[in-house]
PDB file of N, CA and C in Angstrom:
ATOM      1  N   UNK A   1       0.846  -1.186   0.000  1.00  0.00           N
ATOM      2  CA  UNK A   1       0.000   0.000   0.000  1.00  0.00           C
ATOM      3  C   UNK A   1       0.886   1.241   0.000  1.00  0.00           C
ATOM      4  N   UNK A   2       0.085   2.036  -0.523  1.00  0.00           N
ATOM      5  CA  UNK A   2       1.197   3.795  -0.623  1.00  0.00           C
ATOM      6  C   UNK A   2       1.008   4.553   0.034  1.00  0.00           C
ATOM      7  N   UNK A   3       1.406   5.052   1.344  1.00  0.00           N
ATOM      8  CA  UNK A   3       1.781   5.766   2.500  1.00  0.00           C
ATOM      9  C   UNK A   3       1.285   6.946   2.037  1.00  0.00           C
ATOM     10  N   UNK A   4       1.115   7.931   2.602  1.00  0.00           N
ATOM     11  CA  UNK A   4       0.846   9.027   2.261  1.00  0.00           C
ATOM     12  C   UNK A   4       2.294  10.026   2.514  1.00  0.00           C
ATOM     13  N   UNK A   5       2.478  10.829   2.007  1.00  0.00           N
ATOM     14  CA  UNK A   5       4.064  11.723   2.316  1.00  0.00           C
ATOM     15  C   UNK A   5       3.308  12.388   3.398  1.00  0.00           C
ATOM     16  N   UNK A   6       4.262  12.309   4.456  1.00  0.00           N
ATOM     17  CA  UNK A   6       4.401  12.906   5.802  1.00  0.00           C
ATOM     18  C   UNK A   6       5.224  13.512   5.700  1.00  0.00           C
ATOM     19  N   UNK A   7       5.731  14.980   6.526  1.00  0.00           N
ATOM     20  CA  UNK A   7       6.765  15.396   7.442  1.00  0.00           C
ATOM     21  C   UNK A   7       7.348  14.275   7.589  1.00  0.00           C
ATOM     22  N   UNK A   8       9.250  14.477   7.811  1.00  0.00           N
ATOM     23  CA  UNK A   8      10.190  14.159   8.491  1.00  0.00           C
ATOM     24  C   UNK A   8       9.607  14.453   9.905  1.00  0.00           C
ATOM     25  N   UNK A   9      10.378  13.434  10.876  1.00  0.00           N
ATOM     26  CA  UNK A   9      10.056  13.520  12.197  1.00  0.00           C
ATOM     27  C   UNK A   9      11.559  13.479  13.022  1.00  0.00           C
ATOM     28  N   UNK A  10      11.524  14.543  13.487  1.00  0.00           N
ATOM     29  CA  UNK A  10      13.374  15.245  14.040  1.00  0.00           C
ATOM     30  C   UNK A  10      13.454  14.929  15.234  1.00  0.00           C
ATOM     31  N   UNK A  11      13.840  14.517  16.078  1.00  0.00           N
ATOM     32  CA  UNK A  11      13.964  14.342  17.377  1.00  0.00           C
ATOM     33  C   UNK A  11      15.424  14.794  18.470  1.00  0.00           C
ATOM     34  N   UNK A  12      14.716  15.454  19.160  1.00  0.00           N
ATOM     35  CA  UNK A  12      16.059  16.432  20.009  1.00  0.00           C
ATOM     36  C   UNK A  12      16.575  15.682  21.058  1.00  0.00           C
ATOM     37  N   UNK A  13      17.644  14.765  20.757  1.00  0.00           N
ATOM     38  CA  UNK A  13      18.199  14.418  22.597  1.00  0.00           C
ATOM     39  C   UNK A  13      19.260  14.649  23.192  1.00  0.00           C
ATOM     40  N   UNK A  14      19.816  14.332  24.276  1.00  0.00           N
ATOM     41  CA  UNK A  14      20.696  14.742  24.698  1.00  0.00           C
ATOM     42  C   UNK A  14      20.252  15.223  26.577  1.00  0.00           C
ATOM     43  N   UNK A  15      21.731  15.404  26.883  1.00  0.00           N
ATOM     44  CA  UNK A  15      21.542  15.323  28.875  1.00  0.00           C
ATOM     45  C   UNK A  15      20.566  16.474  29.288  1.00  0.00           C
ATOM     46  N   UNK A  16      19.950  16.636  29.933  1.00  0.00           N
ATOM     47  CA  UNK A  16      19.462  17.837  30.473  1.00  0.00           C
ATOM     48  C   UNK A  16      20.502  18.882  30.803  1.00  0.00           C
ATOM     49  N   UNK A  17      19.379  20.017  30.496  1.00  0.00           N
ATOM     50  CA  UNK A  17      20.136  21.213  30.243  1.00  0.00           C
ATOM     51  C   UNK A  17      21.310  21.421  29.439  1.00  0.00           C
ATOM     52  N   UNK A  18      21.390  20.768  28.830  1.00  0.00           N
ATOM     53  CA  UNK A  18      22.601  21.116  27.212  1.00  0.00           C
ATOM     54  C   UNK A  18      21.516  22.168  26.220  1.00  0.00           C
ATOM     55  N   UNK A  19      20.403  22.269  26.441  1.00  0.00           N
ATOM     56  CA  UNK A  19      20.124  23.441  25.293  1.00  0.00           C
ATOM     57  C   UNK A  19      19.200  22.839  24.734  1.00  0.00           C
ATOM     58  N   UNK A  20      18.465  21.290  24.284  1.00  0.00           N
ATOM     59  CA  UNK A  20      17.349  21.073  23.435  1.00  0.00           C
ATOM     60  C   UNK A  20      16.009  21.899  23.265  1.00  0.00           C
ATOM     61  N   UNK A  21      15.653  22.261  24.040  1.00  0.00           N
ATOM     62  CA  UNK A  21      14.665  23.809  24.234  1.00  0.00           C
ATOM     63  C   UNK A  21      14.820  24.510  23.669  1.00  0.00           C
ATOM     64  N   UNK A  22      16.234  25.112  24.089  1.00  0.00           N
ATOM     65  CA  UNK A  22      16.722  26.382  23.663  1.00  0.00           C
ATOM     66  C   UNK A  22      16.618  26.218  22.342  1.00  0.00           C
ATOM     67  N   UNK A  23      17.369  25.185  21.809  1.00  0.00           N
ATOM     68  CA  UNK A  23      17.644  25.240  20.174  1.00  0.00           C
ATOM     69  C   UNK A  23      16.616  25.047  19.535  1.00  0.00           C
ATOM     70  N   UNK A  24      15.032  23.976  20.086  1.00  0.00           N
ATOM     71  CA  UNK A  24      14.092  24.268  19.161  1.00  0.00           C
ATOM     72  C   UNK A  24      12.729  25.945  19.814  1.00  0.00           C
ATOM     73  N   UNK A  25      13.695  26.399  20.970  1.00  0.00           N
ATOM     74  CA  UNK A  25      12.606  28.206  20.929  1.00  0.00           C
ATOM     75  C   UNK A  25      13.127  28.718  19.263  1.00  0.00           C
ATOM     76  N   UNK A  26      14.829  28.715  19.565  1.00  0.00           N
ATOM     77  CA  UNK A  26      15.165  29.615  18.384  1.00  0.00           C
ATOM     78  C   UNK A  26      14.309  29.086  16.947  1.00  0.00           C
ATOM     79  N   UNK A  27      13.924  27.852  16.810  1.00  0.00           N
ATOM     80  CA  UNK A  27      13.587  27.667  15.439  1.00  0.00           C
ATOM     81  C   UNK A  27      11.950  28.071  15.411  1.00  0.00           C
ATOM     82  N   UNK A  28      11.105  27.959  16.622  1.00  0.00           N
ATOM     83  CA  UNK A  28       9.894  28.139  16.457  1.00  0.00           C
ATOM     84  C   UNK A  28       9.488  29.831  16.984  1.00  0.00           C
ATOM     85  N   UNK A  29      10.768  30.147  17.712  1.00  0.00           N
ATOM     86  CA  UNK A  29      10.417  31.906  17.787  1.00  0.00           C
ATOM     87  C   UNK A  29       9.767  31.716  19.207  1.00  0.00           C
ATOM     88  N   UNK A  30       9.933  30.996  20.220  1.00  0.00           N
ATOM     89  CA  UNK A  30       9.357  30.691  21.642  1.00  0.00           C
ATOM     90  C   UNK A  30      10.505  30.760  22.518  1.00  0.00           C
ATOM     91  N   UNK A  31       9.991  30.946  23.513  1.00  0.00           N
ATOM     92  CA  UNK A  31      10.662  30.675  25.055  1.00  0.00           C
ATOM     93  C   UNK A  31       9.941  29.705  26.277  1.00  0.00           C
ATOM     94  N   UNK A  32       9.834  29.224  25.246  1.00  0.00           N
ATOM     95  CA  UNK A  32       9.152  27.578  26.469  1.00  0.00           C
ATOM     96  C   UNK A  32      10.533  27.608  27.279  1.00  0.00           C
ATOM     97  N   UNK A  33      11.617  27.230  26.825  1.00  0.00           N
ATOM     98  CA  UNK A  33      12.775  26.837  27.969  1.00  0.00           C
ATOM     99  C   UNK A  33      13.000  27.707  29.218  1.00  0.00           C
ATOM    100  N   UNK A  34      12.374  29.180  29.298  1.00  0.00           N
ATOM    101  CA  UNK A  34      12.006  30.354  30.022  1.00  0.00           C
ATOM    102  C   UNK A  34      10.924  29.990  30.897  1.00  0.00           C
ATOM    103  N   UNK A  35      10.392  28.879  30.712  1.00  0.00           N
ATOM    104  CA  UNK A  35       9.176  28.533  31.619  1.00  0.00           C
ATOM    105  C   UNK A  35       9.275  27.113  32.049  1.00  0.00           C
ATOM    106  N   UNK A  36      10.386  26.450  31.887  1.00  0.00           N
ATOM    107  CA  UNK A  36      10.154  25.358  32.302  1.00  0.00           C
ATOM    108  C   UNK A  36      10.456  24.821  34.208  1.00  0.00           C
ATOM    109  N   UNK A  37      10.384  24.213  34.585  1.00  0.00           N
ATOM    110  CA  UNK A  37      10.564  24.154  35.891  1.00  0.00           C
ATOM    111  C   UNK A  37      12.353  23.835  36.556  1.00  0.00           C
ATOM    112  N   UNK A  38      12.655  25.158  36.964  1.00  0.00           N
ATOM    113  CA  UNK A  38      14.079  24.336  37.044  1.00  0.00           C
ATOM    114  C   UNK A  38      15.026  23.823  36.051  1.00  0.00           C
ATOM    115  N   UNK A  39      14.166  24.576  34.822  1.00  0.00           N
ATOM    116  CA  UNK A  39      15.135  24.257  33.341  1.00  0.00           C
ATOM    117  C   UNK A  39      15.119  23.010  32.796  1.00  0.00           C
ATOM    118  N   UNK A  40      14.492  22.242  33.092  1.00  0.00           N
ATOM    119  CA  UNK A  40      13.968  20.891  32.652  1.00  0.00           C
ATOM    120  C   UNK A  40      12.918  20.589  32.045  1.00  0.00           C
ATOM    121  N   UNK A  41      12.821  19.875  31.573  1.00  0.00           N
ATOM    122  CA  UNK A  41      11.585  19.586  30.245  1.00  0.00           C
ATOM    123  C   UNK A  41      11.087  17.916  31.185  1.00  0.00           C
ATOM    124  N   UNK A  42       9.622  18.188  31.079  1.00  0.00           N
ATOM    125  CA  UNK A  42       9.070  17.356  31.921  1.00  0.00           C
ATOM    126  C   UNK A  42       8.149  16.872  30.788  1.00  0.00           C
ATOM    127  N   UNK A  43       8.177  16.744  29.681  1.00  0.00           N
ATOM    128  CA  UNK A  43       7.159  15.767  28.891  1.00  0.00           C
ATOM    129  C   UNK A  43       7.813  16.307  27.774  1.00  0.00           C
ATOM    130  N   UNK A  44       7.613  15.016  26.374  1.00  0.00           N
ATOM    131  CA  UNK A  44       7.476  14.963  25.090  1.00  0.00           C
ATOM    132  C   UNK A  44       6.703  15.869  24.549  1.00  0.00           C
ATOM    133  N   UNK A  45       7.189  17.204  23.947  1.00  0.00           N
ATOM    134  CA  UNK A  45       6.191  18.085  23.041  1.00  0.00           C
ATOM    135  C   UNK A  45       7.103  18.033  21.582  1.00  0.00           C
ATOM    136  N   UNK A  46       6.075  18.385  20.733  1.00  0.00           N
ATOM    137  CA  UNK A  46       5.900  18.499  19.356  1.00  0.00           C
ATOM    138  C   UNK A  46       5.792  19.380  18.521  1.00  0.00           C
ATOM    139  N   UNK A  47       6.196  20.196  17.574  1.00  0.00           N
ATOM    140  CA  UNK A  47       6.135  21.348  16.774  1.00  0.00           C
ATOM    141  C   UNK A  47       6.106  20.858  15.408  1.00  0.00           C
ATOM    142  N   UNK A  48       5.390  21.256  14.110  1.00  0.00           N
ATOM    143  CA  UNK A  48       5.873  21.117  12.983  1.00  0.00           C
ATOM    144  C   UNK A  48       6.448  22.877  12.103  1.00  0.00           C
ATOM    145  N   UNK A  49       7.123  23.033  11.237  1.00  0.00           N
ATOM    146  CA  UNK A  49       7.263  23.937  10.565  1.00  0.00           C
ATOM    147  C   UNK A  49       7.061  23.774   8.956  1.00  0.00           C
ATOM    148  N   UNK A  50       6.608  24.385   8.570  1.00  0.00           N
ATOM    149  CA  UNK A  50       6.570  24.283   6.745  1.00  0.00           C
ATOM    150  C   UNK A  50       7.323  24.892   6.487  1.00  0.00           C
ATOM    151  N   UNK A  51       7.359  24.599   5.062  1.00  0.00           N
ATOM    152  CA  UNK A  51       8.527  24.666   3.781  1.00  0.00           C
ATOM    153  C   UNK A  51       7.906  25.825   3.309  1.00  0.00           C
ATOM    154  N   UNK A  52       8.827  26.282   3.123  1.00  0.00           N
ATOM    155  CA  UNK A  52       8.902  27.579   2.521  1.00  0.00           C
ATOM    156  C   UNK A  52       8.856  27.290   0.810  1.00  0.00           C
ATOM    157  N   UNK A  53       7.367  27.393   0.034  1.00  0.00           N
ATOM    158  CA  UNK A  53       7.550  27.411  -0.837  1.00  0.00           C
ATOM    159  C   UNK A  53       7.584  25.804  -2.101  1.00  0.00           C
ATOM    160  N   UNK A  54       7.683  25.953  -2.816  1.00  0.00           N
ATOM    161  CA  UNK A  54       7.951  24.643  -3.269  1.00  0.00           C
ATOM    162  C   UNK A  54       6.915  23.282  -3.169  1.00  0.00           C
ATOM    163  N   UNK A  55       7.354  21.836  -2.947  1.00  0.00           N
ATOM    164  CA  UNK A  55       6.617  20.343  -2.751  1.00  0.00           C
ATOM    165  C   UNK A  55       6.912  20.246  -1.210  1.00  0.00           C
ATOM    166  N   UNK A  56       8.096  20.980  -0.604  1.00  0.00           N
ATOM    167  CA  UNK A  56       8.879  20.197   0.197  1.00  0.00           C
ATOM    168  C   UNK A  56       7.710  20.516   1.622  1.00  0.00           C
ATOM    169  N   UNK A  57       7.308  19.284   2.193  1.00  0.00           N
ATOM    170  CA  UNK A  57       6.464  18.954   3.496  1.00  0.00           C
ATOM    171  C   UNK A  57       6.912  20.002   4.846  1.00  0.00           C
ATOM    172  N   UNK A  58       8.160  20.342   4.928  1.00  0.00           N
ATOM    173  CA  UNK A  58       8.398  21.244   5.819  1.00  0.00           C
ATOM    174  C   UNK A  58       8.947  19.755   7.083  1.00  0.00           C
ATOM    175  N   UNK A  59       8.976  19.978   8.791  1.00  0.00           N
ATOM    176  CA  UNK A  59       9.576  19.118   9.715  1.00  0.00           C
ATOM    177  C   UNK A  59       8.947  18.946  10.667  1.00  0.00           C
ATOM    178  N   UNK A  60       8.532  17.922  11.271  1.00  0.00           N
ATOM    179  CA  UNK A  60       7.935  17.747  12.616  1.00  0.00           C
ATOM    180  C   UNK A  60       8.884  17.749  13.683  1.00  0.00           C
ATOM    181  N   UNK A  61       9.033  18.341  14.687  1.00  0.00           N
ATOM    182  CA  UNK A  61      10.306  18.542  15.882  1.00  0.00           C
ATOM    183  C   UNK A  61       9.943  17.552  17.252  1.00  0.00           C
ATOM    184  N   UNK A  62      10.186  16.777  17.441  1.00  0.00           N
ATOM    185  CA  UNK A  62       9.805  16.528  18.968  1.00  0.00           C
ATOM    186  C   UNK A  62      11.067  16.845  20.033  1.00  0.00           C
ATOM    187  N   UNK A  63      10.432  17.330  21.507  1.00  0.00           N
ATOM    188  CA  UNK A  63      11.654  17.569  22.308  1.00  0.00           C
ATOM    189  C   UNK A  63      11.433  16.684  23.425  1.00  0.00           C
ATOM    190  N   UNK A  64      12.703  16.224  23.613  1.00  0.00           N
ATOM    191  CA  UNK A  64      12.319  14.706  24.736  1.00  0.00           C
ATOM    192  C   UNK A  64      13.289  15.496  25.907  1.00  0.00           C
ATOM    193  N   UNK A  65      12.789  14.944  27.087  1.00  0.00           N
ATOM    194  CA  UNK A  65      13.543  15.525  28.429  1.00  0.00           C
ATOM    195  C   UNK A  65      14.767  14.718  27.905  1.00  0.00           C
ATOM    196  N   UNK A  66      15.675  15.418  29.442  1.00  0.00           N
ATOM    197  CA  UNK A  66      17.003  14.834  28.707  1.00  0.00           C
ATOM    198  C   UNK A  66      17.468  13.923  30.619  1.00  0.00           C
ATOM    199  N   UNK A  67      16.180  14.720  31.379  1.00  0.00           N
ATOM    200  CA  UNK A  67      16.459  14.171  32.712  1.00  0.00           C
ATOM    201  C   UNK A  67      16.737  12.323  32.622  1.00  0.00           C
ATOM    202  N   UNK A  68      17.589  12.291  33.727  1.00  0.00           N
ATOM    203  CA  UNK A  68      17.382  10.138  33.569  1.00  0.00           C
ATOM    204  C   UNK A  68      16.609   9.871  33.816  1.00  0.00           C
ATOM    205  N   UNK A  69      15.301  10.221  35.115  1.00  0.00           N
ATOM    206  CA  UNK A  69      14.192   9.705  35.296  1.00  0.00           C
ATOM    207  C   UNK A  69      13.236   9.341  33.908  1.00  0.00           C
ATOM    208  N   UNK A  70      13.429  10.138  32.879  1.00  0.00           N
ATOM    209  CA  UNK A  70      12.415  10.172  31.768  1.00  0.00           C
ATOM    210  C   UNK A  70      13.283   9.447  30.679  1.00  0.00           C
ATOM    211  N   UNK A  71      14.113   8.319  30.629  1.00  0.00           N
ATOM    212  CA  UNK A  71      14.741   7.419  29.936  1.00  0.00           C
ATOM    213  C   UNK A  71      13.791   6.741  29.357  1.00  0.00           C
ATOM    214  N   UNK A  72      12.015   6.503  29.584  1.00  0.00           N
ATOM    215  CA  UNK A  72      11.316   5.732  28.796  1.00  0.00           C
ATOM    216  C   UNK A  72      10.965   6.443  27.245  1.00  0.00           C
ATOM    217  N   UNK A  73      10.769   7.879  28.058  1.00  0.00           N
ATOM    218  CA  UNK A  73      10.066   8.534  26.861  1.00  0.00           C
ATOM    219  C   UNK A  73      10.914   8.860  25.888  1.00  0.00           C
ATOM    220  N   UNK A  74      12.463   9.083  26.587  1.00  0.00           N
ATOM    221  CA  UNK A  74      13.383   9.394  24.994  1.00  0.00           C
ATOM    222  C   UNK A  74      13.034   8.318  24.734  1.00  0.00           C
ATOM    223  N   UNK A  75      12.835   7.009  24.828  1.00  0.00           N
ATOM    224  CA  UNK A  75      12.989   5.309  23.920  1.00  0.00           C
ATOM    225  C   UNK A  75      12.150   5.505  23.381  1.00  0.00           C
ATOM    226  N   UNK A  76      10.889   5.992  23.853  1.00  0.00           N
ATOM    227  CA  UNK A  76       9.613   5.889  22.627  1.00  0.00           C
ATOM    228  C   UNK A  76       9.745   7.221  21.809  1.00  0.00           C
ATOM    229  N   UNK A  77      10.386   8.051  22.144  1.00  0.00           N
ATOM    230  CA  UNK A  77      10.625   9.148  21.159  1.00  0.00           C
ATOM    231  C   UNK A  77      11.860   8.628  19.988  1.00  0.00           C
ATOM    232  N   UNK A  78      12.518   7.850  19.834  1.00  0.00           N
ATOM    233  CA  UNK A  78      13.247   7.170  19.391  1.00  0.00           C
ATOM    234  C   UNK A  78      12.957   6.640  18.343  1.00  0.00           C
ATOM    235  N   UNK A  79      11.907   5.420  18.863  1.00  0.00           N
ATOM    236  CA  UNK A  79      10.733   4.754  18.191  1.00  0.00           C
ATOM    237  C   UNK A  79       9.913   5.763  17.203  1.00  0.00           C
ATOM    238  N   UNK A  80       9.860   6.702  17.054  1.00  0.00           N
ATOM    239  CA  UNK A  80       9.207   7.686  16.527  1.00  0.00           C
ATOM    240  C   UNK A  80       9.601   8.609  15.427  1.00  0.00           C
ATOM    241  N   UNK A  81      11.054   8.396  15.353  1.00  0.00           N
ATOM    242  CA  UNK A  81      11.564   9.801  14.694  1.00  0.00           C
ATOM    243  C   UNK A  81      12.102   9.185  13.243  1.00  0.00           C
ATOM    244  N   UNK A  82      12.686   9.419  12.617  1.00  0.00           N
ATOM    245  CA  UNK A  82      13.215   9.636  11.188  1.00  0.00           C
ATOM    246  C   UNK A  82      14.766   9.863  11.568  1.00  0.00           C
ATOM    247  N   UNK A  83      15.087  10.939  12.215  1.00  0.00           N
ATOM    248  CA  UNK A  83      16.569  11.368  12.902  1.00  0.00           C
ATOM    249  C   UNK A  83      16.174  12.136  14.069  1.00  0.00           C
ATOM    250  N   UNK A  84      17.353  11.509  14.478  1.00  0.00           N
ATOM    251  CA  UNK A  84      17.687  11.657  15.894  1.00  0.00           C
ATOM    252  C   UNK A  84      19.217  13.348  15.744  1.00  0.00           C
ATOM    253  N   UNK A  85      18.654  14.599  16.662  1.00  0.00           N
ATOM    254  CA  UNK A  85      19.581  15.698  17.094  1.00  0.00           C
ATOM    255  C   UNK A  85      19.890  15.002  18.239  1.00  0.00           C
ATOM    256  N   UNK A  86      21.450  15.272  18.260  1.00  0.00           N
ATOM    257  CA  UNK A  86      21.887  14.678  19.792  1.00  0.00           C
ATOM    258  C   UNK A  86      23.072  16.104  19.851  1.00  0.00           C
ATOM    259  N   UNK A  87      22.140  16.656  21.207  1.00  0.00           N
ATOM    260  CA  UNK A  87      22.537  18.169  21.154  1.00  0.00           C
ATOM    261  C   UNK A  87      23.125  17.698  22.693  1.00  0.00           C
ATOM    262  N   UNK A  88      24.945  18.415  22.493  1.00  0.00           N
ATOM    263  CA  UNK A  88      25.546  17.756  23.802  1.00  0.00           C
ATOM    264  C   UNK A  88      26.078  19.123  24.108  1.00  0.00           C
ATOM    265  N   UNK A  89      26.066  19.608  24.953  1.00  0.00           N
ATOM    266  CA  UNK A  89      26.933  21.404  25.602  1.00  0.00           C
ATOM    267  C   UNK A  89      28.266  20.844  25.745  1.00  0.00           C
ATOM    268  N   UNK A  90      29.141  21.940  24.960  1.00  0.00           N
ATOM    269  CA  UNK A  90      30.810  22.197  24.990  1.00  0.00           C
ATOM    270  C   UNK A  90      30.866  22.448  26.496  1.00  0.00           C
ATOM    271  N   UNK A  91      30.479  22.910  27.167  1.00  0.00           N
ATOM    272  CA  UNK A  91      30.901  23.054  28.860  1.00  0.00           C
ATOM    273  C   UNK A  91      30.524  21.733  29.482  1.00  0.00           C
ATOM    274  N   UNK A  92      29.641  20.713  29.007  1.00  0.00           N
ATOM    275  CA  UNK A  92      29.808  19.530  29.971  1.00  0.00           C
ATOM    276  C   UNK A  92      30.006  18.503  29.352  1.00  0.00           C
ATOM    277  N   UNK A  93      30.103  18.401  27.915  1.00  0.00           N
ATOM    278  CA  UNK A  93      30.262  16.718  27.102  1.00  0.00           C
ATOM    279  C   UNK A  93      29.420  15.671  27.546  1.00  0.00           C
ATOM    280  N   UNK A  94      30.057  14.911  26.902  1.00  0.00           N
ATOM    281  CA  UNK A  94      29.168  13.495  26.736  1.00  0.00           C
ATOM    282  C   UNK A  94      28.976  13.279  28.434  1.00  0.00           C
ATOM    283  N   UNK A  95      27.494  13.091  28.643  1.00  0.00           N
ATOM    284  CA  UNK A  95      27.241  12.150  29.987  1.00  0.00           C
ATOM    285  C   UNK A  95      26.544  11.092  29.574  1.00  0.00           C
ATOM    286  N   UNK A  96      26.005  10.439  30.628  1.00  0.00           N
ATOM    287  CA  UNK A  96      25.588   9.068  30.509  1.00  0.00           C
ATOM    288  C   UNK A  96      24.192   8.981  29.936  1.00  0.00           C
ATOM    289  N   UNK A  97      22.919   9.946  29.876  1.00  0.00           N
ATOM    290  CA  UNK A  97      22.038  10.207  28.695  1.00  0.00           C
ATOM    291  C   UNK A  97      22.287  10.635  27.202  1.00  0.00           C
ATOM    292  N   UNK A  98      23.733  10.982  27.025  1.00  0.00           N
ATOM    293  CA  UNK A  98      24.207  11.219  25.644  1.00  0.00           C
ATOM    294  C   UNK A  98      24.537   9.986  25.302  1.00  0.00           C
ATOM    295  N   UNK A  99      24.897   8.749  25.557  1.00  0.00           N
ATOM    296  CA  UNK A  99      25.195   7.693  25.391  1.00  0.00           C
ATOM    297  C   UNK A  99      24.082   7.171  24.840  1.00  0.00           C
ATOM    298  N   UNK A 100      22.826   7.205  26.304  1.00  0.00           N
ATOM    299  CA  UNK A 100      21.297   6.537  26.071  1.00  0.00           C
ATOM    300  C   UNK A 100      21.227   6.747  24.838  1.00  0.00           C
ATOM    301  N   UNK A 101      21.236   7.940  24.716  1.00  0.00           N
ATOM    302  CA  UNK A 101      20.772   8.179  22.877  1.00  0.00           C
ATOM    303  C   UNK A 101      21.181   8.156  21.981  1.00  0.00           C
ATOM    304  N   UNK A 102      22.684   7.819  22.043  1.00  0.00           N
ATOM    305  CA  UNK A 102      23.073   7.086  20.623  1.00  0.00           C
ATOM    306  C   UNK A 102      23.100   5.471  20.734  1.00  0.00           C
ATOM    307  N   UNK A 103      22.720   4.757  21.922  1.00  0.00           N
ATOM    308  CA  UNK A 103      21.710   3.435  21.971  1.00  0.00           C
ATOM    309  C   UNK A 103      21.012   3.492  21.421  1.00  0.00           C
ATOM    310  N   UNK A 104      19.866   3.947  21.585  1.00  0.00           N
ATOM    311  CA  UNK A 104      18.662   4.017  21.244  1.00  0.00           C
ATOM    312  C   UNK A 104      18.595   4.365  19.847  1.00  0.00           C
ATOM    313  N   UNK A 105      19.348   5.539  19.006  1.00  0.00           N
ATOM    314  CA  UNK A 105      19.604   5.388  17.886  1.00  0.00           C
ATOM    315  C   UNK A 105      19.953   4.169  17.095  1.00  0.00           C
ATOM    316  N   UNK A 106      21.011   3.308  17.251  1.00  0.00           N
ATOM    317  CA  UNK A 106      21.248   1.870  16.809  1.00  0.00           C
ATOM    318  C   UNK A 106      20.089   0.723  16.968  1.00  0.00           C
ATOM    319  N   UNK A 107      19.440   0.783  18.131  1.00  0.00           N
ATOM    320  CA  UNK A 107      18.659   0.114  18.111  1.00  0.00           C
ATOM    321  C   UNK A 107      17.085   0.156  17.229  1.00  0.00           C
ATOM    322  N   UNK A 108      17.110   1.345  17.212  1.00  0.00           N
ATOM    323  CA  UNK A 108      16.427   1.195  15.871  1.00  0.00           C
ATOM    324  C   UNK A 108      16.417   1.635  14.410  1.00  0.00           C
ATOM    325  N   UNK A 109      17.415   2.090  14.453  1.00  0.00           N
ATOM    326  CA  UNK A 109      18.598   2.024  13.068  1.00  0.00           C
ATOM    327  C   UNK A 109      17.858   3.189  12.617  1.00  0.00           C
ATOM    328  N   UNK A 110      18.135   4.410  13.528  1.00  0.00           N
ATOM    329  CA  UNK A 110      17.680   5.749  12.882  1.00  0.00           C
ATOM    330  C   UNK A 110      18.714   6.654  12.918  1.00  0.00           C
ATOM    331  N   UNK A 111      18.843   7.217  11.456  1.00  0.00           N
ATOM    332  CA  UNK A 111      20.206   8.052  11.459  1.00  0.00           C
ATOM    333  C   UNK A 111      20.410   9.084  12.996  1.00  0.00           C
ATOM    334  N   UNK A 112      21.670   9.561  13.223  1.00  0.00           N
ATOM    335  CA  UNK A 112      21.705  10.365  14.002  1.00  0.00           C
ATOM    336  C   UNK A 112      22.893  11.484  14.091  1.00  0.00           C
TER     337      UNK A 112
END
């Protein structure tokens, strides 16, 4: 059967507080990361943007906490995406949720 063309589905991970917020306010023109509790992202939200112009579908964004307690929902956000952003901050490098998510990338064989 023939799928219908969807949006790409982008997915933001990486440790808490490295910036995944931040980097999708700048693309949607928001300051959710200005309101979050303690600078943490406490649930899976979603944005799409269109294409400017043209055939091209435009991107669906999801932003997954980056806290360890919420290790299920990056997996099912995982499960979900097309590619995986693995947004890591130059002041703290790789921690042990930057890892999770290039697991979770292999395991279901989504670019990243």
């Amino acid at each position: 059967a023939d799928l219908p063309l969807r949006p790409p589905v982008v997915t933001l991970m990486g440790h808490v507080d490295h910036g995944k917020t931040s980097l999708l306010d700048a693309l949607r023109g928001s300051s959710i990361a200005a309101g979050e509790a303690g600078g943490i992202t406490q649930a899976i939200s979603a944005f799409s943007v269109g294409a400017s112009g043209g055939r091209e579908l435009g991107a669906t964004f999801i932003d997954t906490p980056g806290h360890e307690l919420f290790a299920a929902m990056r997996e099912r956000g995982a499960h979900a995406t097309d590619l995986i952003v693995l947004v890591v901050a130059l002041d703290a490098g790789v921690q042990d949720t930057t890892r999770e998510a290039i697991r979770y990338a292999k395991e279901v064989q989504c670019p990243l």
